[in-house]
PDB file of N, CA and C in Angstrom:
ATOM      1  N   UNK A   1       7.761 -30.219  -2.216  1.00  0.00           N
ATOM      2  CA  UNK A   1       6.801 -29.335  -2.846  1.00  0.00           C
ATOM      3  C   UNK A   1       7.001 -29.420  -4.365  1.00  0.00           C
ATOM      4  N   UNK A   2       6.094 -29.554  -5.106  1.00  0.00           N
ATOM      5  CA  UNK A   2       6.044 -29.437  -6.487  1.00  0.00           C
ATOM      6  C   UNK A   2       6.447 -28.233  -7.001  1.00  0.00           C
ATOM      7  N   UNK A   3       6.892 -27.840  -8.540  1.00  0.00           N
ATOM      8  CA  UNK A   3       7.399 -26.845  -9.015  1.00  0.00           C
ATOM      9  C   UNK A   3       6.243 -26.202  -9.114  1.00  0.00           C
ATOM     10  N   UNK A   4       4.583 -26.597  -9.694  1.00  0.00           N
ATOM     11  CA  UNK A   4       3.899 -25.593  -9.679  1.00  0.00           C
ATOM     12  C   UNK A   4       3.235 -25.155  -8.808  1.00  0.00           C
ATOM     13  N   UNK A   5       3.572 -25.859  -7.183  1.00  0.00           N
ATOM     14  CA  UNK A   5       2.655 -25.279  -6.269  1.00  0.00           C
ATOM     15  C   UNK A   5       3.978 -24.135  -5.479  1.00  0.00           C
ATOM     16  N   UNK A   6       5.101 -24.119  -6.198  1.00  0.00           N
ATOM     17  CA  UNK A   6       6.117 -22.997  -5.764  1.00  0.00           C
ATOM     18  C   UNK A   6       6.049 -22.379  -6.590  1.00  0.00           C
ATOM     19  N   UNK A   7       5.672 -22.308  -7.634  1.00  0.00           N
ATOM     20  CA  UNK A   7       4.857 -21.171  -8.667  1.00  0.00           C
ATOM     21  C   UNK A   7       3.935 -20.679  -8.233  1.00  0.00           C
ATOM     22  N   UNK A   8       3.208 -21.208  -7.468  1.00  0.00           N
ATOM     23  CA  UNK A   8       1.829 -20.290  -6.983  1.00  0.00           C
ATOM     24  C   UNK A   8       2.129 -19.103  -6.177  1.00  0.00           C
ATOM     25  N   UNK A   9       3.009 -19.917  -5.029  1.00  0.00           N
ATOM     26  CA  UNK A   9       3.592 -19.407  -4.213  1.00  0.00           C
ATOM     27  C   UNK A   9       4.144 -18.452  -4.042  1.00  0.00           C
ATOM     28  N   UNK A  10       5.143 -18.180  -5.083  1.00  0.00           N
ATOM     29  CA  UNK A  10       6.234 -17.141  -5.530  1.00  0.00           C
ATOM     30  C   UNK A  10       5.002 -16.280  -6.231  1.00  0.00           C
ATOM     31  N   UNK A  11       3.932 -16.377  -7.100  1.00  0.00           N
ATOM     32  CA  UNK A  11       3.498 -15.523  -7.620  1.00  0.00           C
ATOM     33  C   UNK A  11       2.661 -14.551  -6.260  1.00  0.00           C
ATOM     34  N   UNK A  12       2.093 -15.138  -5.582  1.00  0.00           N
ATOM     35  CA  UNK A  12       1.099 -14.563  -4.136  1.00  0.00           C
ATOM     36  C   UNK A  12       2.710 -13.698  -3.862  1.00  0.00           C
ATOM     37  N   UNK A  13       3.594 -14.301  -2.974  1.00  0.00           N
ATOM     38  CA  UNK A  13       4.885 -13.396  -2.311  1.00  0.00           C
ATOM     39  C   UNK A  13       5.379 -12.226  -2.998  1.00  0.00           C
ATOM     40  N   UNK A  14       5.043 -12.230  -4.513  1.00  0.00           N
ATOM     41  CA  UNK A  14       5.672 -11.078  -5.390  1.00  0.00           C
ATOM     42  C   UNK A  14       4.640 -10.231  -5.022  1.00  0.00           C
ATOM     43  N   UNK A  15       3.223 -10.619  -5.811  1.00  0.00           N
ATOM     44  CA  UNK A  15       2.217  -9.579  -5.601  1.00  0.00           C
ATOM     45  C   UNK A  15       1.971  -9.046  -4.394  1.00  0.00           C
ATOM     46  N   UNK A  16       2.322  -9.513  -3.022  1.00  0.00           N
ATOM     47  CA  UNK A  16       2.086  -9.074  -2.066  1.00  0.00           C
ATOM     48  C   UNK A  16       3.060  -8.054  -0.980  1.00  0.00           C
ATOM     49  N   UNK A  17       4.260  -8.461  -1.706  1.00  0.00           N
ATOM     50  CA  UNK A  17       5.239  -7.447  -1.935  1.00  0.00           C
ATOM     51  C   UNK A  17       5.417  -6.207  -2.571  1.00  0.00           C
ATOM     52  N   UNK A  18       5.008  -6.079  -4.088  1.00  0.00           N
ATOM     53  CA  UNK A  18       4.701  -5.144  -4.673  1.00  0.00           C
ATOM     54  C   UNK A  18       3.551  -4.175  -4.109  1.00  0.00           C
ATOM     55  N   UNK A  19       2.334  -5.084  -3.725  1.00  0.00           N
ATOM     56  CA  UNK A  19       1.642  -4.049  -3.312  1.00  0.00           C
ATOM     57  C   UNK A  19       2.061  -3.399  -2.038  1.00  0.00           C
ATOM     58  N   UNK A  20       2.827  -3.422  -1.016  1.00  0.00           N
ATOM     59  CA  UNK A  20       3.565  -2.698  -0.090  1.00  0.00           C
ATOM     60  C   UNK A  20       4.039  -1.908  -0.291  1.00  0.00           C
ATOM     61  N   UNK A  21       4.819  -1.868  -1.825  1.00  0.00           N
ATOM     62  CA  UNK A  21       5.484  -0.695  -2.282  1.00  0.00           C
ATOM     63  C   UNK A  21       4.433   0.133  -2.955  1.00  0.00           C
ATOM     64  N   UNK A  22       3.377  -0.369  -3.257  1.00  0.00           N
ATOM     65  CA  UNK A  22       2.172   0.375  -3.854  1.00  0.00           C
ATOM     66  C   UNK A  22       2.365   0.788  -5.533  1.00  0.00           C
ATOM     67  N   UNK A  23       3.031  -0.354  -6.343  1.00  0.00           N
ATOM     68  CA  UNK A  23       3.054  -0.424  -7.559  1.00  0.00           C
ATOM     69  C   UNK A  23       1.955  -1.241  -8.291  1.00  0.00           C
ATOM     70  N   UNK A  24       1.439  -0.431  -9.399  1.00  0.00           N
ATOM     71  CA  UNK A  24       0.528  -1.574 -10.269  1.00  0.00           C
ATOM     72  C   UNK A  24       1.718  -2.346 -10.909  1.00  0.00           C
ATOM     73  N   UNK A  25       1.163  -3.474 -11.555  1.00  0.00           N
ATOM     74  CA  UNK A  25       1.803  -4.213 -12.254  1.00  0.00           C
ATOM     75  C   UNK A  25       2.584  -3.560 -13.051  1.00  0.00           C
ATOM     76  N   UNK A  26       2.222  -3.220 -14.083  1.00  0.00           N
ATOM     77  CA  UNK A  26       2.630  -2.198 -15.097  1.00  0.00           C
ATOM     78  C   UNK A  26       3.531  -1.372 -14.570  1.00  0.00           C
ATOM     79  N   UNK A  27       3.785  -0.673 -13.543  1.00  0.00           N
ATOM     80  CA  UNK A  27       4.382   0.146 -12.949  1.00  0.00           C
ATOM     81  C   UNK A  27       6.139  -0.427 -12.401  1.00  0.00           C
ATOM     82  N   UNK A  28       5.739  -1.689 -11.967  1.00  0.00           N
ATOM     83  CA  UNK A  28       6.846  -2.256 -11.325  1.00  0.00           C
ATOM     84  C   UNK A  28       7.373  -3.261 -12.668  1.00  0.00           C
ATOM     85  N   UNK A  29       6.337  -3.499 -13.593  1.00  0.00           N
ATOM     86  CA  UNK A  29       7.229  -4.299 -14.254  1.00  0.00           C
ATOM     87  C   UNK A  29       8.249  -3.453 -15.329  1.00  0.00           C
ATOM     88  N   UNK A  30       7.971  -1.860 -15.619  1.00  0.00           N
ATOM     89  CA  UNK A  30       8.542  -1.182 -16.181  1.00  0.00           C
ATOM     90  C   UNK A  30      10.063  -0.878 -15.057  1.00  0.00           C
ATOM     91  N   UNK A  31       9.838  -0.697 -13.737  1.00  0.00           N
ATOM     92  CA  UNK A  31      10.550  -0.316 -12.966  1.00  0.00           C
ATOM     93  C   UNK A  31      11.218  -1.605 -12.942  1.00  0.00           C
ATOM     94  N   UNK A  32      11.690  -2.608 -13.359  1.00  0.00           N
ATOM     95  CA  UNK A  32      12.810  -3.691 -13.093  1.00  0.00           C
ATOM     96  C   UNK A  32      12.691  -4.256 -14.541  1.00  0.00           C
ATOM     97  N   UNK A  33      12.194  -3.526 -15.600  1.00  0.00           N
ATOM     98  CA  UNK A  33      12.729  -4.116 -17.248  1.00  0.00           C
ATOM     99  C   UNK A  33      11.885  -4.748 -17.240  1.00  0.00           C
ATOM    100  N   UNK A  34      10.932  -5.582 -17.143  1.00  0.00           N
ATOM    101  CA  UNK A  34      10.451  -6.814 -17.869  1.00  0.00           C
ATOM    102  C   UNK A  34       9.239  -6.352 -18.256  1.00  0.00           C
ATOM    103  N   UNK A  35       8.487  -7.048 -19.664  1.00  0.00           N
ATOM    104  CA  UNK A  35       7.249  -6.643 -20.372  1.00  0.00           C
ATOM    105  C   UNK A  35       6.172  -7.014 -19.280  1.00  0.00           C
ATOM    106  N   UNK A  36       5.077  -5.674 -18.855  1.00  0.00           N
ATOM    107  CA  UNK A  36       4.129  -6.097 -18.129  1.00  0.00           C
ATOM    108  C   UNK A  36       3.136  -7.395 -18.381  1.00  0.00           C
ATOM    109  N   UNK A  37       3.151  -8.382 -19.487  1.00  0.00           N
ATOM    110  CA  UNK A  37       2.557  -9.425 -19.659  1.00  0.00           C
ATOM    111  C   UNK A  37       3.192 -10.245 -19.211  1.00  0.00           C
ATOM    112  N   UNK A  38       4.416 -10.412 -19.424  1.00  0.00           N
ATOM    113  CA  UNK A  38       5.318 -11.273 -18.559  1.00  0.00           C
ATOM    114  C   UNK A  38       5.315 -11.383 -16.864  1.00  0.00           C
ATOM    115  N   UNK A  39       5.598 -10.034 -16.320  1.00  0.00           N
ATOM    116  CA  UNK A  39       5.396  -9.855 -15.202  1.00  0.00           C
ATOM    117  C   UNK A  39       4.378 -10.297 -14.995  1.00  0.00           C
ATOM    118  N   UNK A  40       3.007 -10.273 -15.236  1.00  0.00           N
ATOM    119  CA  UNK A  40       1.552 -10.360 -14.676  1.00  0.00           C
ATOM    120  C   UNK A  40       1.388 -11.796 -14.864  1.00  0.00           C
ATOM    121  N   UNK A  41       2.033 -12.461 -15.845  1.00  0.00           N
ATOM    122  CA  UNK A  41       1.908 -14.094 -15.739  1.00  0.00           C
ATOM    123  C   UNK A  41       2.818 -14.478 -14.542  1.00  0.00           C
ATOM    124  N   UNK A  42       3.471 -14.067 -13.749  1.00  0.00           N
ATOM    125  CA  UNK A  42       4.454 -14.504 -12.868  1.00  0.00           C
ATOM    126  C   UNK A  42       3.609 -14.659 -11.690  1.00  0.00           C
ATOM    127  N   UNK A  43       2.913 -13.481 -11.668  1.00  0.00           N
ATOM    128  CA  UNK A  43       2.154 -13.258 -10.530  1.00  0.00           C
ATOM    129  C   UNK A  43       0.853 -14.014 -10.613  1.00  0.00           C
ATOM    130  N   UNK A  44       0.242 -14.637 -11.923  1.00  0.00           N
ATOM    131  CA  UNK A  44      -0.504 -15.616 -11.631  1.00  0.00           C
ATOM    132  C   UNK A  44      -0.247 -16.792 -11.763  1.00  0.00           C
ATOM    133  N   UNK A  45       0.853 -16.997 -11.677  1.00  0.00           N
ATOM    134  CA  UNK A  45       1.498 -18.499 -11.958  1.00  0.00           C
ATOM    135  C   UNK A  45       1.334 -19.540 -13.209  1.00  0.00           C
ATOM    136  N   UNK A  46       1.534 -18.308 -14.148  1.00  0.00           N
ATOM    137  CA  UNK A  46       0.897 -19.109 -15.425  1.00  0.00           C
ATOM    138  C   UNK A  46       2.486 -18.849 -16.670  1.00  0.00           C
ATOM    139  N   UNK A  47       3.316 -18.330 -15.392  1.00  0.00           N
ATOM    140  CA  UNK A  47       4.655 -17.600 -16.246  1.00  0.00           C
ATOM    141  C   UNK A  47       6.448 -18.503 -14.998  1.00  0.00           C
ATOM    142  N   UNK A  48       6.914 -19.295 -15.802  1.00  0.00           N
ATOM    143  CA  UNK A  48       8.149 -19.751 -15.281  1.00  0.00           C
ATOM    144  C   UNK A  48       8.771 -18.792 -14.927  1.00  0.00           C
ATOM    145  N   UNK A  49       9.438 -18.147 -14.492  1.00  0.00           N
ATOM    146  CA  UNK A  49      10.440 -17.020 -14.413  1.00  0.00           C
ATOM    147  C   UNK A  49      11.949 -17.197 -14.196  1.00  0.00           C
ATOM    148  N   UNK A  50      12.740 -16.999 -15.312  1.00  0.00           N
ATOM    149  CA  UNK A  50      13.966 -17.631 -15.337  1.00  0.00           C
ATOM    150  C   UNK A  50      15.073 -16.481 -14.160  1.00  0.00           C
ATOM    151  N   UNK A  51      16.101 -17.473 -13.788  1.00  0.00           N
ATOM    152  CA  UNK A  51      16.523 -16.608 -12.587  1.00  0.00           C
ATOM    153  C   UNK A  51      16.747 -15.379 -12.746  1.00  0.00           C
ATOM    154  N   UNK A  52      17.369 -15.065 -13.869  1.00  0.00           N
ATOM    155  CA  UNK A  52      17.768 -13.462 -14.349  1.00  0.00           C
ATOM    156  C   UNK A  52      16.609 -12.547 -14.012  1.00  0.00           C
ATOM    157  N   UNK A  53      15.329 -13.096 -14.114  1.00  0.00           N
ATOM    158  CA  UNK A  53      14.597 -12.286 -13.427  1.00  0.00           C
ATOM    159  C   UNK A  53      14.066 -12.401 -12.758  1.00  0.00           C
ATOM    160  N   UNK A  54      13.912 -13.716 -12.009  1.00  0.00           N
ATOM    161  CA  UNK A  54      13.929 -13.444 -10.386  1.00  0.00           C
ATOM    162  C   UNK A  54      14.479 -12.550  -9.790  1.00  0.00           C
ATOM    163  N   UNK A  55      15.977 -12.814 -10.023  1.00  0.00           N
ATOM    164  CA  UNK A  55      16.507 -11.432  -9.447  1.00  0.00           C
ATOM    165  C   UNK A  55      16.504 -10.347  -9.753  1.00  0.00           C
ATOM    166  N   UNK A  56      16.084  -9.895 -10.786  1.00  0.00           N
ATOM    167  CA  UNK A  56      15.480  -8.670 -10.975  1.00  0.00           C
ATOM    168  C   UNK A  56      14.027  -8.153 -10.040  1.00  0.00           C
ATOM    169  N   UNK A  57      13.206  -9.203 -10.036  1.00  0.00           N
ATOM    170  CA  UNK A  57      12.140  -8.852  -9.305  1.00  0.00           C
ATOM    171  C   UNK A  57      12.606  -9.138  -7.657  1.00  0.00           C
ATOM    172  N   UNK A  58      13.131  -9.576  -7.604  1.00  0.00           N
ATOM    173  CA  UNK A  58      13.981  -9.452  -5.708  1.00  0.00           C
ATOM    174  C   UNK A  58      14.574  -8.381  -5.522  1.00  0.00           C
ATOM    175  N   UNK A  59      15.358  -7.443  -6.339  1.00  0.00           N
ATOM    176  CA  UNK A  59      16.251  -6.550  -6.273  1.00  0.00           C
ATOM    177  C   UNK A  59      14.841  -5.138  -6.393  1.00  0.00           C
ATOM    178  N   UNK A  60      13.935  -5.411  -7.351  1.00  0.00           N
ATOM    179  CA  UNK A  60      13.074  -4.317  -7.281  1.00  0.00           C
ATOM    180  C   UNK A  60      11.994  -4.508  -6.270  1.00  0.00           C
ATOM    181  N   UNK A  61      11.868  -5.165  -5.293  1.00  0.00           N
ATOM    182  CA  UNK A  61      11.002  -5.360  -3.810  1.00  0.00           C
ATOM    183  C   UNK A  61      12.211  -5.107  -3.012  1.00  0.00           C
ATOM    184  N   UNK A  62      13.469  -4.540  -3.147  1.00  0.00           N
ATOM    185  CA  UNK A  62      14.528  -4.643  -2.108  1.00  0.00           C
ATOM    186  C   UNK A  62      14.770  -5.364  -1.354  1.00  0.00           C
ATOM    187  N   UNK A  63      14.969  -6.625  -1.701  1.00  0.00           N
ATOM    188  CA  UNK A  63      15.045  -7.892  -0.913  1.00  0.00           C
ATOM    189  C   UNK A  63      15.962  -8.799  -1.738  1.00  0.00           C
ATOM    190  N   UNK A  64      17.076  -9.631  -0.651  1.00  0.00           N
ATOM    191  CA  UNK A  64      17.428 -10.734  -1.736  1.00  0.00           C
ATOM    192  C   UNK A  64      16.428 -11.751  -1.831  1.00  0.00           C
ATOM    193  N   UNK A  65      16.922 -12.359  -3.284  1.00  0.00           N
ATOM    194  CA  UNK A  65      16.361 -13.036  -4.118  1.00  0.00           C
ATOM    195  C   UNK A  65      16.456 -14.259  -2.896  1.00  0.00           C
ATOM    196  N   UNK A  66      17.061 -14.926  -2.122  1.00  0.00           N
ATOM    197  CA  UNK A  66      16.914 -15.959  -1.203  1.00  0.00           C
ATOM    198  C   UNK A  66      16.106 -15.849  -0.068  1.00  0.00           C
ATOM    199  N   UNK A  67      15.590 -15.179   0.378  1.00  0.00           N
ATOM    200  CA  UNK A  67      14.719 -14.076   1.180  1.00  0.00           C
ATOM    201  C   UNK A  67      12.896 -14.373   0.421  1.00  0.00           C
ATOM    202  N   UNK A  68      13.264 -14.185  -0.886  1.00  0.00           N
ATOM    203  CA  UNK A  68      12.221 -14.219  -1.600  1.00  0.00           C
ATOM    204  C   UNK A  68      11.660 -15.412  -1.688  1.00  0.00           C
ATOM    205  N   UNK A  69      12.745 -16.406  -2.209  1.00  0.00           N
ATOM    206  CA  UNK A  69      12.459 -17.637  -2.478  1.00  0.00           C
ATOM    207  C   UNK A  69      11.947 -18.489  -1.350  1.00  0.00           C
ATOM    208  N   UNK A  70      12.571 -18.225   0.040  1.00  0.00           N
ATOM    209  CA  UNK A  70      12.646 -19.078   1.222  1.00  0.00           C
ATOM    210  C   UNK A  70      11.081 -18.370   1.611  1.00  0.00           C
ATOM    211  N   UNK A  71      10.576 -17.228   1.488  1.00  0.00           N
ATOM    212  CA  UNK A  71       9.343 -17.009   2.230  1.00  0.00           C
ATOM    213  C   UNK A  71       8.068 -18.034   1.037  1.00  0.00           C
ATOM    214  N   UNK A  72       8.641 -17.751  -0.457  1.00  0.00           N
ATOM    215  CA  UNK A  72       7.600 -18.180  -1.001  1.00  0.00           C
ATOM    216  C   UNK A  72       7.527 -19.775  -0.528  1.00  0.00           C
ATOM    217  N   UNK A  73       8.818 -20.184   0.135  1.00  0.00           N
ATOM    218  CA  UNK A  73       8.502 -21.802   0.181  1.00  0.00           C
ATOM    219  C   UNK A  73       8.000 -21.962   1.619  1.00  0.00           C
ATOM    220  N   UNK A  74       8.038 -21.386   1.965  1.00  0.00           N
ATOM    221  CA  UNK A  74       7.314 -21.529   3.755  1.00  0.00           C
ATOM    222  C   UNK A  74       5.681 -20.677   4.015  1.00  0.00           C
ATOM    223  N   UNK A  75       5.166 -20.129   2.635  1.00  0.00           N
ATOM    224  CA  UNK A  75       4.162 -19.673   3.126  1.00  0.00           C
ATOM    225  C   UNK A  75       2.973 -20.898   2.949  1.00  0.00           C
ATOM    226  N   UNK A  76       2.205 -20.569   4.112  1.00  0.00           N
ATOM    227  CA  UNK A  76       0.824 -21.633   4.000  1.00  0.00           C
ATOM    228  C   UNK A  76      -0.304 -20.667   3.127  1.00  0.00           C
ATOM    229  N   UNK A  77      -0.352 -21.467   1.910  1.00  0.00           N
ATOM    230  CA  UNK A  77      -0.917 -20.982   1.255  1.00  0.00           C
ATOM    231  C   UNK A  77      -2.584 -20.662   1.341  1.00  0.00           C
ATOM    232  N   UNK A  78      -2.886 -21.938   2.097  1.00  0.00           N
ATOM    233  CA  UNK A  78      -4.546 -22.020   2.626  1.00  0.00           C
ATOM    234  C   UNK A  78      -4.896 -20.787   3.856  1.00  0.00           C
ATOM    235  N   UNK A  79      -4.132 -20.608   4.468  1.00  0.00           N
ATOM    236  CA  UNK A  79      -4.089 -19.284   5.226  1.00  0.00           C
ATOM    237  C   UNK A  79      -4.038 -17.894   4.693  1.00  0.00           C
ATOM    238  N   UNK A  80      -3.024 -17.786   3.821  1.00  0.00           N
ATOM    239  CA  UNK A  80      -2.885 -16.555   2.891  1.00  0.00           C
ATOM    240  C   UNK A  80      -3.874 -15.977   2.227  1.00  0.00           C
ATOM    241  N   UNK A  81      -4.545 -17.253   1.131  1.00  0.00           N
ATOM    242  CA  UNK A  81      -5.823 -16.543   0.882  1.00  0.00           C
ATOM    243  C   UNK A  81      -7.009 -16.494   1.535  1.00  0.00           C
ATOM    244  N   UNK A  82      -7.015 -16.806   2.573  1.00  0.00           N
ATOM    245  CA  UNK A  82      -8.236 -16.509   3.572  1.00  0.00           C
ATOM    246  C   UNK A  82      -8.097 -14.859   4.033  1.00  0.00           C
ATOM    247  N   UNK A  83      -6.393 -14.518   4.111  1.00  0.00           N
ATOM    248  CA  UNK A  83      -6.893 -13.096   4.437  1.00  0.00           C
ATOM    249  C   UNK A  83      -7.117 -11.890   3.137  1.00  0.00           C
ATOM    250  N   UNK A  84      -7.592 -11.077   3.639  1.00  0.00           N
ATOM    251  CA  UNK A  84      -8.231  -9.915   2.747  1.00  0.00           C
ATOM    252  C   UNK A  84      -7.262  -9.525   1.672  1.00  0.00           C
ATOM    253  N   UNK A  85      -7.278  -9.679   0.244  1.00  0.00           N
ATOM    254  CA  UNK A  85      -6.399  -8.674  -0.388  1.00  0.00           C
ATOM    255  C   UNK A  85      -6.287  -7.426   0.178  1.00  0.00           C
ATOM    256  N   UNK A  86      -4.980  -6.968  -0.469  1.00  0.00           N
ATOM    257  CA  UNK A  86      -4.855  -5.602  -0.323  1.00  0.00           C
ATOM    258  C   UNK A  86      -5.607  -4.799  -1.826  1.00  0.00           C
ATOM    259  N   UNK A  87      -6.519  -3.218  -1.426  1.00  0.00           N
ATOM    260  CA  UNK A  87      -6.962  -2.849  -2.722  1.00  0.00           C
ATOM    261  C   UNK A  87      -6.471  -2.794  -3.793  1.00  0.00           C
ATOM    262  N   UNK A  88      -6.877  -3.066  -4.888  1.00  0.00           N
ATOM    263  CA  UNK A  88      -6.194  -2.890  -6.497  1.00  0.00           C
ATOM    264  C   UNK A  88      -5.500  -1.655  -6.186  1.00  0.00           C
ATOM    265  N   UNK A  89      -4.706  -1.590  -7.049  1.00  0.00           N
ATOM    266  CA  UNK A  89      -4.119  -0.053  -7.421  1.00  0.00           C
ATOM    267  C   UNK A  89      -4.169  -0.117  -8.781  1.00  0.00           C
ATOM    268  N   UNK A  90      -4.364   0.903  -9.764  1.00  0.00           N
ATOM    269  CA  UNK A  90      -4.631   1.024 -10.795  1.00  0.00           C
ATOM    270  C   UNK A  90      -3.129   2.333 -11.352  1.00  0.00           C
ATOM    271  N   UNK A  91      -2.552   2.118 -12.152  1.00  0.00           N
ATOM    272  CA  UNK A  91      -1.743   2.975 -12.973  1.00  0.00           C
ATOM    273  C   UNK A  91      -0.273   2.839 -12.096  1.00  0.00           C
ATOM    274  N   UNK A  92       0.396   3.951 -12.615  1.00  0.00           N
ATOM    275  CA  UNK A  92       1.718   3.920 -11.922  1.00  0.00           C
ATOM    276  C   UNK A  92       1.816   4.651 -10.718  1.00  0.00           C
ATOM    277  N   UNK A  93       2.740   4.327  -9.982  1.00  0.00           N
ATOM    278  CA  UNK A  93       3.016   4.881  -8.669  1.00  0.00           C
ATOM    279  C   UNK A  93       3.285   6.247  -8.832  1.00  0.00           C
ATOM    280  N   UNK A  94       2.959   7.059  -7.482  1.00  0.00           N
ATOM    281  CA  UNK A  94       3.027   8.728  -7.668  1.00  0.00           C
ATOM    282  C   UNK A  94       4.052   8.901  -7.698  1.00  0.00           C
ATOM    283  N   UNK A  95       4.854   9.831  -8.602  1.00  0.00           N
ATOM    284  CA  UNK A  95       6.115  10.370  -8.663  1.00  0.00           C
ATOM    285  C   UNK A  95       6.761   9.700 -10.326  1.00  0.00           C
ATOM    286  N   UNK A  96       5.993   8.493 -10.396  1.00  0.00           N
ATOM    287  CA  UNK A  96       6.919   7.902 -11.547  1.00  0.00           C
ATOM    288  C   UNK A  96       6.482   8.651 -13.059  1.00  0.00           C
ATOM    289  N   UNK A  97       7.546   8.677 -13.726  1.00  0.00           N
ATOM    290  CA  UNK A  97       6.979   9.143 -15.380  1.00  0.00           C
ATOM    291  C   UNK A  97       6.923   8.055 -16.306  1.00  0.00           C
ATOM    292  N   UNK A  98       5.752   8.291 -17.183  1.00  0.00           N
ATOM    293  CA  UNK A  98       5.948   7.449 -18.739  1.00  0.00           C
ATOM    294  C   UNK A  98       7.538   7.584 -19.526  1.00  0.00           C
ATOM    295  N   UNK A  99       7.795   6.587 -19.748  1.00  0.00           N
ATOM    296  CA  UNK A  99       9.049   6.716 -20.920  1.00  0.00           C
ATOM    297  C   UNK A  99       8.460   7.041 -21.950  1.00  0.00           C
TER     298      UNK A  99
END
């Protein structure tokens, strides 16, 4: 597999993770440190993500980071997006505060 079609990959497995936990972007990328532009390029595969925060974003989906990696490399991607997103969520998750 090529590095950028495991970029794609990893970006679909994050976002589809996050939305389980029911975080906007913004929300989760504050909740594991990293600038929400950064984060949001990860998730469209337009952002490398160096391991330090891989594992940051594995540790904030509660999952190890090998867990993460091994699903993003086994998912069929032509299947995945055939099924339905899950709805946008817009702002931060209930309960969380602005810094």
């Amino acid at each position: 597999m090529s590095p950028e079609a495991l970029l794609i990959r990893l970006g679909y497995v994050v976002r589809r993770h996050r939305e389980r936990l029911q975080f906007s972007q913004e929300g989760f990328a504050d909740h594991i440190g990293v600038h929400r532009t950064y984060y949001g390029n990860i998730e469209r595969s337009k952002q490398n993500p160096t391991l330090w925060n891989l594992q940051r974003i594995a540790l904030g989906l509660n999952m190890p980071l090998s867990d993460l990696l091994a699903e993003a490399e086994a998912l069929d991607l032509d299947r995945a997006v055939r099924e339905p997103p899950a709805p946008p969520r817009r702002g931060r998750p209930p309960g969380s505060r602005s810094r």
